[in-house]
Structures are given as C-alpha cells and as structure tokens.
Protein backbone atom coordinates (compact mmCIF):
# COMPACT_ATOMS: atom_id res chain seq x y z
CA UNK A 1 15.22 92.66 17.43
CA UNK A 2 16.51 91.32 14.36
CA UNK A 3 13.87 91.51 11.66
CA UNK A 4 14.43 89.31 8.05
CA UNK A 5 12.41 89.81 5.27
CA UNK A 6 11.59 86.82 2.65
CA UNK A 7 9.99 87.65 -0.38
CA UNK A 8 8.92 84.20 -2.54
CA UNK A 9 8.50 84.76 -6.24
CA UNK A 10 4.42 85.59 -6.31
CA UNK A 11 1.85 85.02 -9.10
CA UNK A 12 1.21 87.51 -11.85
CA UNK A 13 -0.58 90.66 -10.82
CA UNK A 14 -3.12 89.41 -13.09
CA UNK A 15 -4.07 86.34 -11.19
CA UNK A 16 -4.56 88.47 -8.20
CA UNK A 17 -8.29 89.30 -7.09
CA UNK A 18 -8.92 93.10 -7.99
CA UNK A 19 -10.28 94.88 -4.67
CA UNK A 20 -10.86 98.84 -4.55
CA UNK A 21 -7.83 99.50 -2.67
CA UNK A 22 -4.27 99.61 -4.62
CA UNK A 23 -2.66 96.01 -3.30
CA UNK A 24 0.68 96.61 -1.06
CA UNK A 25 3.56 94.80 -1.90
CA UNK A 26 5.10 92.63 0.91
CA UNK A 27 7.47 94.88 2.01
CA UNK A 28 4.92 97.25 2.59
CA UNK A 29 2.66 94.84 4.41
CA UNK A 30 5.66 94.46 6.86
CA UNK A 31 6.65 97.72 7.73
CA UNK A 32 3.47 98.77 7.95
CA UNK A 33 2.48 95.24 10.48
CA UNK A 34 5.66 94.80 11.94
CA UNK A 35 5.30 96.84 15.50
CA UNK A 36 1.49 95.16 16.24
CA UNK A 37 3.34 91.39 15.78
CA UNK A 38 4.83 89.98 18.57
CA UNK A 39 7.56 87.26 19.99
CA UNK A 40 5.54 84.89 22.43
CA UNK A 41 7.80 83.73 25.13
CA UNK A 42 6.57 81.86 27.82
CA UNK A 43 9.32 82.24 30.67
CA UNK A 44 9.44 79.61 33.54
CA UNK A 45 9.04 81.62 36.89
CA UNK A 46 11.88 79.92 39.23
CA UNK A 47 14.55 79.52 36.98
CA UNK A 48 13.79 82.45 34.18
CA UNK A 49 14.41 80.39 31.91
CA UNK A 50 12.69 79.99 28.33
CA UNK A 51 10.67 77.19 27.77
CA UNK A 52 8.58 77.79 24.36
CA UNK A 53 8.37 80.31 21.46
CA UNK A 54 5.77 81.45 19.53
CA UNK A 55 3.86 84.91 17.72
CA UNK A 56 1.05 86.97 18.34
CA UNK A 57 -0.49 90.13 17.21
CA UNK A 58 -2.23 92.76 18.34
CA UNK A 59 -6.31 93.02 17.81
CA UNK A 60 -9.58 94.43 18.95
CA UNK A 61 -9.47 95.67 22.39
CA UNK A 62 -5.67 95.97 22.98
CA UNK A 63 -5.58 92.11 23.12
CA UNK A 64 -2.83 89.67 21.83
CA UNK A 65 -4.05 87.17 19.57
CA UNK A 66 -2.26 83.60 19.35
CA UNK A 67 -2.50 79.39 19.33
CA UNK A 68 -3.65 77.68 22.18
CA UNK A 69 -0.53 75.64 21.79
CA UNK A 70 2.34 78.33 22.53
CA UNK A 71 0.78 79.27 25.43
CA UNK A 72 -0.66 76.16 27.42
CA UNK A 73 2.06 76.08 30.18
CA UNK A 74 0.25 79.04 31.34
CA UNK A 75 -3.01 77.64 31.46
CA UNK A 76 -2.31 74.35 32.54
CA UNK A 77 0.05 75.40 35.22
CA UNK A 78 -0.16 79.49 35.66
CA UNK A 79 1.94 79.57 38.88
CA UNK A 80 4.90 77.61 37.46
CA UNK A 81 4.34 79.84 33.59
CA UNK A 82 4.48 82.98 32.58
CA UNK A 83 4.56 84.82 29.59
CA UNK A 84 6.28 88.17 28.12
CA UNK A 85 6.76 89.67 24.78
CA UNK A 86 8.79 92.84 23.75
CA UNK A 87 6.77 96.20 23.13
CA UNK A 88 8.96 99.16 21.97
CA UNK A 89 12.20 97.38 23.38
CA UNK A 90 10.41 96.74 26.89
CA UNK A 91 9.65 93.51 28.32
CA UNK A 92 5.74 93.15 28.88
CA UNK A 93 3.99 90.28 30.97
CA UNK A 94 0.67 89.25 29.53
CA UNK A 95 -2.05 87.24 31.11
CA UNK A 96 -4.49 84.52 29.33
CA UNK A 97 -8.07 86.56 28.97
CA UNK A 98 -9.61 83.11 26.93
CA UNK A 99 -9.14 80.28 24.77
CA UNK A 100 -10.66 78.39 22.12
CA UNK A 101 -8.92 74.91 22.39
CA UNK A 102 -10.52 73.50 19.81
CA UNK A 103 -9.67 75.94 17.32
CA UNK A 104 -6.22 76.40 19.26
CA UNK A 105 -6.58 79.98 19.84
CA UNK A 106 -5.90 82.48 23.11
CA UNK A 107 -6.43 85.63 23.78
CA UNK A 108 -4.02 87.79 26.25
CA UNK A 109 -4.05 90.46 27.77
CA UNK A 110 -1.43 93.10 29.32
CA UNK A 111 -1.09 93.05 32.75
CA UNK A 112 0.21 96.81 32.74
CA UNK A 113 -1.76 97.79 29.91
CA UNK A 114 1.04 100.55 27.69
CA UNK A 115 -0.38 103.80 27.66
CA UNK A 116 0.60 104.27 23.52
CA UNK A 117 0.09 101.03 21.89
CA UNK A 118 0.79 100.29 18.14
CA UNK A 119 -2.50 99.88 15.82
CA UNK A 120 -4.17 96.65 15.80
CA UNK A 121 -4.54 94.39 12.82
CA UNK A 122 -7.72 94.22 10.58
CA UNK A 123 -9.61 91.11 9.94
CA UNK A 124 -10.93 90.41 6.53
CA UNK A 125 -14.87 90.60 6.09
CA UNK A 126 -14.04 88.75 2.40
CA UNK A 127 -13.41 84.92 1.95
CA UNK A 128 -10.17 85.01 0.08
CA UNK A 129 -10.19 83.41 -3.29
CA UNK A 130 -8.67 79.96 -4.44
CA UNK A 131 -5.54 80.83 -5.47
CA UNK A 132 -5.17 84.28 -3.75
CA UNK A 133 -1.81 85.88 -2.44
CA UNK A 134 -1.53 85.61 1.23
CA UNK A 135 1.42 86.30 3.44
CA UNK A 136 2.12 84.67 6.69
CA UNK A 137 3.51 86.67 9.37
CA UNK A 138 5.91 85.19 12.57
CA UNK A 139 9.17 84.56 14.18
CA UNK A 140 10.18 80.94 12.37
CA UNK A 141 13.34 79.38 14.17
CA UNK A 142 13.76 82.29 16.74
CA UNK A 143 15.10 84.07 13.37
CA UNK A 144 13.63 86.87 13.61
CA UNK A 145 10.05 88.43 12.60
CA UNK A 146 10.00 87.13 9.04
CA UNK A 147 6.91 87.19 6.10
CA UNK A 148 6.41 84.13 3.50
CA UNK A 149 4.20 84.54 0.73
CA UNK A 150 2.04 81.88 -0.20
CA UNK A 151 -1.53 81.24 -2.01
CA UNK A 152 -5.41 80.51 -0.23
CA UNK A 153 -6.17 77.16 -1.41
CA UNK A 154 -9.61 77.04 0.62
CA UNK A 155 -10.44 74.72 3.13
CA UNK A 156 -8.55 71.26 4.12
CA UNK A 157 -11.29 68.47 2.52
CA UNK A 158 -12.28 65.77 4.93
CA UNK A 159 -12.00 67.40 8.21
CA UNK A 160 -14.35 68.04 10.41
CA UNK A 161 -12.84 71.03 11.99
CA UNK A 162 -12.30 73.91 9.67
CA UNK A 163 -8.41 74.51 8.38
CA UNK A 164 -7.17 76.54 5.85
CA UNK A 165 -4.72 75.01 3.41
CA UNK A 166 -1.99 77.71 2.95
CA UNK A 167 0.89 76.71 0.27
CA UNK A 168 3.48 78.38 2.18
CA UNK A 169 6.40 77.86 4.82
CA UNK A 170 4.83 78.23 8.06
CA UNK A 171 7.75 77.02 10.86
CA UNK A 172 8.16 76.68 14.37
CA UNK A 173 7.82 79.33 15.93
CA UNK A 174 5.06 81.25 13.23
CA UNK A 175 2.45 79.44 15.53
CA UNK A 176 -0.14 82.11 15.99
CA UNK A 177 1.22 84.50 14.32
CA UNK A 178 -1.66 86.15 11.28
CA UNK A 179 -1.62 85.35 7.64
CA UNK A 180 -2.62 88.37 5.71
CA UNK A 181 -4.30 89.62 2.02
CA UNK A 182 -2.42 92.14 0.43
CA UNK A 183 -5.04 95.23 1.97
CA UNK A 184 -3.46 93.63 5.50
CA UNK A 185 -6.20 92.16 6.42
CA UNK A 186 -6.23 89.08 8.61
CA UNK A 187 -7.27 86.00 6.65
CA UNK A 188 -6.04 83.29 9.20
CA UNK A 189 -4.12 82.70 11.97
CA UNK A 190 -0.56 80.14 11.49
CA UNK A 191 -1.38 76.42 13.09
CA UNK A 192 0.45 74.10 11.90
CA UNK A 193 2.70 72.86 9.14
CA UNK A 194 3.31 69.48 6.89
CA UNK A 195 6.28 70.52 5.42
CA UNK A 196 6.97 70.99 1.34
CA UNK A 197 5.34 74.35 1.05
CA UNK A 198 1.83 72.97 3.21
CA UNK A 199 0.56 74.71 6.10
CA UNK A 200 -2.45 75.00 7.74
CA UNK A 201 -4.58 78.44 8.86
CA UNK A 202 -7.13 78.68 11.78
CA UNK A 203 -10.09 80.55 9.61
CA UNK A 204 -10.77 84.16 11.05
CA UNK A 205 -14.09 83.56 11.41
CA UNK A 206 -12.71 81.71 14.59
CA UNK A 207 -10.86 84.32 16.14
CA UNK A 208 -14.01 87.08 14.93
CA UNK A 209 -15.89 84.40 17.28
CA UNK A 210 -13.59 84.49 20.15
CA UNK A 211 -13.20 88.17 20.12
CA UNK A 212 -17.11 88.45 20.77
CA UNK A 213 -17.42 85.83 23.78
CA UNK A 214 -14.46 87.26 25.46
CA UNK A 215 -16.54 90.80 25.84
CA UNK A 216 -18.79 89.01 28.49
CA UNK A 217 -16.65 86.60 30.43
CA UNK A 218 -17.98 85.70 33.75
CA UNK A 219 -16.48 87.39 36.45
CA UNK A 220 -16.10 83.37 37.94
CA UNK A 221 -14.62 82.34 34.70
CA UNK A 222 -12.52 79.39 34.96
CA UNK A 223 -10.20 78.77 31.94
CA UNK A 224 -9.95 74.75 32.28
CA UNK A 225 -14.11 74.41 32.88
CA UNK A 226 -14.55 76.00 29.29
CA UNK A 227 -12.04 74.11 27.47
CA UNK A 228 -14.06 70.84 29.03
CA UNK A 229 -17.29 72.62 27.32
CA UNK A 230 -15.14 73.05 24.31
CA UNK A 231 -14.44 69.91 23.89
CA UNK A 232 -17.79 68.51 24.89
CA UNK A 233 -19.46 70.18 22.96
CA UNK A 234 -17.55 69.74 19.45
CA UNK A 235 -17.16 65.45 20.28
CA UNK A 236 -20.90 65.88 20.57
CA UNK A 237 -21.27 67.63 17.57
CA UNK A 238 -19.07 64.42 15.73
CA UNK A 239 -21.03 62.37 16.86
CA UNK A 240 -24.06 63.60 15.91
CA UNK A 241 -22.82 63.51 12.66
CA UNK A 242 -21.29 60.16 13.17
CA UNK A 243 -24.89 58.72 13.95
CA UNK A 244 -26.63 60.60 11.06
CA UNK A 245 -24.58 58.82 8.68
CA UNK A 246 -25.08 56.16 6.51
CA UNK A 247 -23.71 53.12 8.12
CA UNK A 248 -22.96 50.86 5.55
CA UNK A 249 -21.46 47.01 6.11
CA UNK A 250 -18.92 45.51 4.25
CA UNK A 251 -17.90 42.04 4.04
CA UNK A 252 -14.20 41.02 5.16
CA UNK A 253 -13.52 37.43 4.79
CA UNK A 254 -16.40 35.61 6.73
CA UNK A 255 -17.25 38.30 8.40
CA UNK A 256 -19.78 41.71 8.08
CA UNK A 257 -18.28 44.60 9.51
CA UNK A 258 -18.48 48.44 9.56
CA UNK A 259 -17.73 50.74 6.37
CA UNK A 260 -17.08 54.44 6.27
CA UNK A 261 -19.36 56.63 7.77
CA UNK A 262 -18.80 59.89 7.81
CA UNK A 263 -16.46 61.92 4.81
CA UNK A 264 -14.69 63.61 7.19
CA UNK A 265 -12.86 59.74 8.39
CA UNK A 266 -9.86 58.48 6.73
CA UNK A 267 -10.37 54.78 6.06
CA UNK A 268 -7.52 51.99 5.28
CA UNK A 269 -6.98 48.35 4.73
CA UNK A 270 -4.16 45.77 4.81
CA UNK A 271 -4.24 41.97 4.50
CA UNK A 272 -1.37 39.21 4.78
CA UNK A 273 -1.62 35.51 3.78
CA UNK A 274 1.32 33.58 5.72
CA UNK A 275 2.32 30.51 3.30
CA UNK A 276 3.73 28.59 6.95
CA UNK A 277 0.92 28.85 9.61
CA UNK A 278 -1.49 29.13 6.21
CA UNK A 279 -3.18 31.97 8.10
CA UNK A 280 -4.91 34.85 6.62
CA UNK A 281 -4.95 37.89 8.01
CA UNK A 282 -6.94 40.77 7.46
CA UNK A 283 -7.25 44.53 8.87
CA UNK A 284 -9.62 47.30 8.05
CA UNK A 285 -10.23 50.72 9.81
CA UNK A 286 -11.46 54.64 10.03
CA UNK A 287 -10.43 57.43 12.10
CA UNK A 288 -11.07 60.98 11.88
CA UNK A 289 -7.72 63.67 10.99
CA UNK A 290 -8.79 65.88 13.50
CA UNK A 291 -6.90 66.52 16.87
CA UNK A 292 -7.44 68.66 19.90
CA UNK A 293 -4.34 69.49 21.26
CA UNK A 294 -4.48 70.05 25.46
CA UNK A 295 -0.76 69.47 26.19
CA UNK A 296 2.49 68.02 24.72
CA UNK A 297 1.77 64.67 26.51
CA UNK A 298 -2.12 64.65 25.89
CA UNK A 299 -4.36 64.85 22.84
CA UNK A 300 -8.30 64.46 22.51
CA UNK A 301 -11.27 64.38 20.31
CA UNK A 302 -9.85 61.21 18.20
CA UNK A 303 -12.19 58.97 17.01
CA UNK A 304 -11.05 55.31 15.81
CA UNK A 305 -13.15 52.16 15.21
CA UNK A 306 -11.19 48.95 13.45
CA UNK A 307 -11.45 45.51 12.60
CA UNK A 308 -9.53 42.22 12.50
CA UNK A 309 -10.33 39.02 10.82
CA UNK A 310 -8.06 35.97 11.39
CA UNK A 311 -8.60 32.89 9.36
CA UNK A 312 -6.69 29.04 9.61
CA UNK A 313 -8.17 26.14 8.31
CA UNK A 314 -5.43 23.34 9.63
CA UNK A 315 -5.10 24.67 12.76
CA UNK A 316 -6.50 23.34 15.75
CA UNK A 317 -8.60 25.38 17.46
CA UNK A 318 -6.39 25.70 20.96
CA UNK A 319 -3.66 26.62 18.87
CA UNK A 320 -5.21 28.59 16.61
CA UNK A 321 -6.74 31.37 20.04
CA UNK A 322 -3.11 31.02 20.88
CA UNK A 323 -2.08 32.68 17.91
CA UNK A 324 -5.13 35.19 17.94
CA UNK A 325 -4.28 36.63 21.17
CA UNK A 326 -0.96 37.62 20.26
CA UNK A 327 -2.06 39.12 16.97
CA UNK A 328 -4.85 41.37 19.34
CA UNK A 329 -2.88 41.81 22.26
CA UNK A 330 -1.30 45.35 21.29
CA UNK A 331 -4.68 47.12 21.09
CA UNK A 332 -4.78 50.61 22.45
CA UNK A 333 -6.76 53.23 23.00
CA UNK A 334 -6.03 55.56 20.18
CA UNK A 335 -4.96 58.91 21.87
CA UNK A 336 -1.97 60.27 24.31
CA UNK A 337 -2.91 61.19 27.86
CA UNK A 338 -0.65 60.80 31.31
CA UNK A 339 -1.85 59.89 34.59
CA UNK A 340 -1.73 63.67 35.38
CA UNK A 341 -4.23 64.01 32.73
CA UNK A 342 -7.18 60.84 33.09
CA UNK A 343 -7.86 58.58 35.99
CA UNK A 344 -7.60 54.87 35.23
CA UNK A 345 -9.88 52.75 32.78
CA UNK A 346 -13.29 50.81 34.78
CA UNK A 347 -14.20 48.05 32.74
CA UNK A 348 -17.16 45.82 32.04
CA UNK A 349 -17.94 42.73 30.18
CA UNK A 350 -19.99 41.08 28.60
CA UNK A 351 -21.20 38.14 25.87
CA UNK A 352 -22.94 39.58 22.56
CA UNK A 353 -24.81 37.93 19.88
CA UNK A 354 -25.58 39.62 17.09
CA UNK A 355 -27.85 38.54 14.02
CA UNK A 356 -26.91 38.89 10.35
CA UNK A 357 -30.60 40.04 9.40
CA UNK A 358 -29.73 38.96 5.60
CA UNK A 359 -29.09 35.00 6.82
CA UNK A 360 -30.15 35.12 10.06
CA UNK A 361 -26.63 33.93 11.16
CA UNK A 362 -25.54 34.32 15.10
CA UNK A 363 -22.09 35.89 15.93
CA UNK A 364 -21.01 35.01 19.80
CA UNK A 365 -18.19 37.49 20.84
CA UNK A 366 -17.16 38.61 24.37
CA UNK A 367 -16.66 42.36 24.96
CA UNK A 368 -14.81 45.03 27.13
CA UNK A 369 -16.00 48.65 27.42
CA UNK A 370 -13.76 50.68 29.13
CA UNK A 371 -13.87 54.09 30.56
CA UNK A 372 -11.71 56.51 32.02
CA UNK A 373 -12.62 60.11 33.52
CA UNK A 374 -10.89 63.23 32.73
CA UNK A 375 -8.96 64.87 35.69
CA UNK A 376 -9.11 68.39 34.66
CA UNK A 377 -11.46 68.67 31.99
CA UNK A 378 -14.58 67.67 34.17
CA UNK A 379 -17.36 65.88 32.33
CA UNK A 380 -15.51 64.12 29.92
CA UNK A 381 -13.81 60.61 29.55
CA UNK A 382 -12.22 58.52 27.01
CA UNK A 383 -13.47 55.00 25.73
CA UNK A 384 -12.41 52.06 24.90
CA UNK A 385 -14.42 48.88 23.58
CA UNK A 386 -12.75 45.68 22.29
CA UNK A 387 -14.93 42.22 21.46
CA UNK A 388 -13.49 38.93 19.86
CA UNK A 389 -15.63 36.34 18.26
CA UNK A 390 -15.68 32.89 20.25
CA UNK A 391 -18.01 30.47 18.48
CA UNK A 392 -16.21 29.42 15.57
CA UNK A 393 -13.16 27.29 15.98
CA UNK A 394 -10.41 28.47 12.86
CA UNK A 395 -11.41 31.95 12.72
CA UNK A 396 -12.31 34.89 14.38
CA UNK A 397 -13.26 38.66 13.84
CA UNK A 398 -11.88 41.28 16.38
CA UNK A 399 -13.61 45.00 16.26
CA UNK A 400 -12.58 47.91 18.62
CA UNK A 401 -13.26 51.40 18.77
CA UNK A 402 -12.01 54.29 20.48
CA UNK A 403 -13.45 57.62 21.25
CA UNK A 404 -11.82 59.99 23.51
CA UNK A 405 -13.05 63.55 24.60
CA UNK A 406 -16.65 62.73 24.71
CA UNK A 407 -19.25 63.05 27.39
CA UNK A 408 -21.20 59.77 28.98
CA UNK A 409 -24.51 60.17 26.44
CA UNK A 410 -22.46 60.12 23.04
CA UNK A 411 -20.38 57.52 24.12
CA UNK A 412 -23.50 55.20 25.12
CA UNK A 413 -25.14 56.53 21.99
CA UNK A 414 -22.67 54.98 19.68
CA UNK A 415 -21.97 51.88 21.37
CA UNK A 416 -25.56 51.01 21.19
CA UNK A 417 -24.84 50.93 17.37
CA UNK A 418 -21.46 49.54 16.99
CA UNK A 419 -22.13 46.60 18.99
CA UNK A 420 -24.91 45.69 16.41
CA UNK A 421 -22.57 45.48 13.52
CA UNK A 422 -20.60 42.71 13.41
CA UNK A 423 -21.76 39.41 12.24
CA UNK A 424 -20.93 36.47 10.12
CA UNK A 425 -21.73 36.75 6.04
CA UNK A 426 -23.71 34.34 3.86
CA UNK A 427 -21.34 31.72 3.18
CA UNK A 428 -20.97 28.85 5.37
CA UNK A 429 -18.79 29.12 8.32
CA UNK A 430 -18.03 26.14 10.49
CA UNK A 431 -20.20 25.35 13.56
C-alpha cells in the first residue's frame, strides 16, 4: 500500500491548547496510527468486482469503526455485498456487528478474527477547543492512506443532528475514517464534505454510544428493524420539538401563513410580479438541513412545509385556476425513495375552513393527505399534504408540507396543527 503524507501549514504552537502530554507532530500521529486505519472495500460477490471505497479504524473490542454510508450494500443486500480490508498485506472479510444510521456509523467485525492485531485508537474524553488542531485520517481518491490537518470549529449551528465543522479537506473516500487531536485521540469520525476547506465530523460521543449498545445485542438482532427504530425515534424527537415551538404567522399577500418554527429550519422566500398576465406571485418556505442517508437512491428524515400565494385582478376567474394549476402542478414530496424502498401513496380528501381568529375571516381550501409505508424500515411512512384555497375568485393560497421518516402519531400530530394555519388577513378580499 502506497501511503502519502500531507502536512498543511498549522497554527502557531501558541494557539494550540496546552494538555500534560508533549503534542506529536503529524508525522508522528501517522506512523504511530497508520497500521490500526484501514481501506474499506466493499467487493461484489459474483463478479469480484469493487463497487465502493471507504476507511475505517480499529477500536474497542477488535472492532472496525466506519460511516453507515460506505458500507450499506452490505446491509441492504448482504448476499449480493461483501466487504474486505487489508491487515498486514492479507485480505480480511469483515461482517456488519451494528449501525447507527442516523449518525451514519457501523461497526464490523472480523470474520476470522487475526490472532496479533495492531492497537486500537483512543477516543478523546475532552471537547476539543474552537480553533484546535485536528488531523483527519483516510484514503481520499483511492490515493493512498493520507492525513490533512485542519482546525475544531465546534458544532454546525442550525442542525438538529449534531456535526462537527472541521476546516479541512475531507474527500471521497476519507468517509469514516477518524479525525484526531494531536495526543491521537479520536475527536470525530470523517462524514461528509462541502468543499473549500469545509467538512463535517460525526462527534465521538456517537461512536462512545454505539460502542456501548453493541456489548448487548440481541442474539435475534435484525440490522434493518433497528435502523426503522433509529429513525423513528429521532423524526419523533423533531417533532417534538417542532410542536414545542413557537408557531408564529406571517402575512403573505392576502393571506396568513406559517413562519419559522424551529432554529434548526432553513427558511426562504421569492416573489415575481409578471407585467403581461399582471399576476403576482409569491413563495415562502422551511425545511430542516438534516438528512438520513439509507441508500444512494433513498433519503429520510426531511422535513418541508411551503406556501404559495397567486394573485390577478383582471383575470377571470376560469382562467385565472387555469393558470394556478400549472403554477402547483410540480409539487413533490420532498425526499428520494424507489419503489424498492416505499409502497405507493393512499390518499384522502377533504374541504377545510379555517378562521382568522383576529377578523374572524373563513378560508375554504380542499386538501390531500397522502401516505406511503416503508418497505423495509417497518413502522414508518412518508407524508404528503397539499390544500388550495377555492373561495375567492383572482387569488389563491397553496400550502404543502412534507415529512418523511416518521411514524403514524407524529405525522397526525402535526397535521392537526398545520391545517389550522392558513387563513385570509385583515384586508378585504373579494367574496
């Protein structure tokens, strides 16, 4: 194996925390780490053939830590998958003892445990400080085992889920490979990367988590049930703390609608005045940043609600409907999933009213709430709800949310509340 070492120009030694151990320098870090990090390789069983890359490195209990993400052809499909790393220049096959899919994290294990194994890495009891040294450890590109140095900038604001941001040059490839303090110690495991020096860290507190649970696995454990439980029980958790919020309404042009709600949702607006059709146009909407990935093709835990206001005072009203429905039409739910994934959406509808309680005025919309069951991940379904105003005759209000990864009770839970939201604002509207 081809190893590469990258050394980045670092802060002073002054800026660095003072601990009671003498700080290695990189190059010591990596010759010291370099035979407990491994090469992921997840090998497709007919042809041989490699099919994805990734690292991992060796912890508690002779077990290979790593993302979720390099190795969920094996867990999604384990007699089509396998996986295999190199251990003192001889291939070893490895088996998947656990996951945490919401914090993309596995666990493997050997299948021929080695009898002499290299030493396993330490995990840091100490929150890093803002501004720390850290160095990322992996296999970038199928380069070679490589270290970047980069700084702890604490956690990512506005998410829900708890990320790391790491200013350094995590690539494809470093996915689940550790990020390091200069005593070696494991600060955070490689996740993801936005390119221009920003990448993201799974905190160790995770792993530290996952470590513990896998002690006392079931004998009947079943990889795909916990990842539903995962994910139930996280979606659950959001929306508990969707429905503790503040739920503030806004006015867009005639209309009352929904506000931010929680900190951890990214919010937006857009609006468009059309001198021909002298139509207005108006579009405002949250979702959260978070993302549970389950495969390449499917994604969960997204939430989404938005809003759509069309206004036309010389149209006709026929006319007018005409051009709403093609402004609405491309509404979807807001997540990826294949038919190998969810079963197909059960509708029904219905005619709302809801009541402005500041003027007592009456919106009329018609509504679809859609659901659609989770094939594999028992107990859990995505959602979709759309409504469009009907009782006014030159404009109308369109709101729509989507929620995916979420058990039956949340999802009722917050449509109870969203449906109660929309109405029409002080000013005059037309009857």
């Amino acid at each position: 194996m081809i190893f590469i070492l990258l050394v980045y120009s670092l802060v002073s030694s002054a800026a660095v925390a003072q601990t009671d151990e003498e700080p290695a320098s990189a190059d010591t870090i990596f010759s010291n780490l370099e035979n407990s990090l491994f090469q992921i390789r997840i090998m497709e069983e007919k042809s041989g053939s490699q099919v994805a890359l990734g690292s991992g490195f060796l912890v508690a209990g002779n077990r290979v830590a790593t993302n979720y993400h390099v190795v969920s052809f094996v867990v999604l499909e384990p007699d089509k998958y396998r996986i295999e790393i190199d251990l003192q220049d001889l291939k070893q096959s490895l088996s998947v003892l656990t996951v945490d899919v919401v914090n993309d994290l596995a666990l493997l294990t050997f299948d021929s445990p080695p009898d002499d194994l290299p030493a396993i890495f330490r995990l840091a009891e100490r929150i890093p400080k803002k501004g720390e040294v850290l160095y990322s450890l992996g296999n970038p590109h199928d380069l070679g085992m490589t270290i970047v140095a980069g700084n702890y900038n604490g956690l990512v604001d506005n998410k829900f889920l708890d990320r790391i941001h790491f200013s350094g040059a995590i690539n494809s490839g470093m996915s689940g490979g550790p990020s390091v303090n200069r005593r070696s110690e494991v600060v955070g495991i490689n996740v993801a990367s936005a390119g221009n020096q920003v990448g993201f860290l799974v905190p160790v507190t995770a792993l530290e988590r996952l470590l513990t649970r896998s002690d006392s696995l079931p004998e009947d454990y079943d990889v795909r049930l916990d990842m539903g439980r995962q994910i139930g029980t996280v979606t659950d958790a959001m929306m508990d703390s969707i429905l503790a919020g503040e739920w503030k309404r806004e006015e867009m042009g005639e209309a009352v609608i929904l506000g931010e709600v929680v900190d951890w949702f990214d919010c937006w607006g857009n609006s468009d005045f059309d001198k021909e059709t002298r139509t207005l146009e108006i579009a405002r909407g949250c979702n959260n940043a978070d993302n549970i990935f389950v495969s390449d093709q499917f994604n969960t835990g997204f939430f989404e609600y938005e809003f759509y206001y069309l206004e036309s005072e010389d149209w006709l009203s026929p006319a007018f409907y005409r051009q709403w429905r093609t402004s609405t039409a491309g509404a979807r739910p807001g997540n990826n999933a294949g038919e190998d994934d969810v079963g197909n959406y059960t509708c029904v509808d219905r005619i709302l009213e809801t009541r402005n309680p500041d003027n007592d005025k009456t919106l009329r919309r018609r509504a679809s709430y859609c659901v659609r069951p989770y094939k594999q991940l028992k107990g859990l379904y995505d959602v979709f709800f759309m409504g469009a105003t009907l009782d006014q005759k030159n404009r109308a209000v369109m709101d729509h949310f989507t929620m995916s990864g979420v058990t039956q009770s949340a999802a009722e839970r917050f449509l109870a509340r969203f449906v109660e939201v929309v109405a029409w604002r002080d000013k005059e509207v037309m009857p």
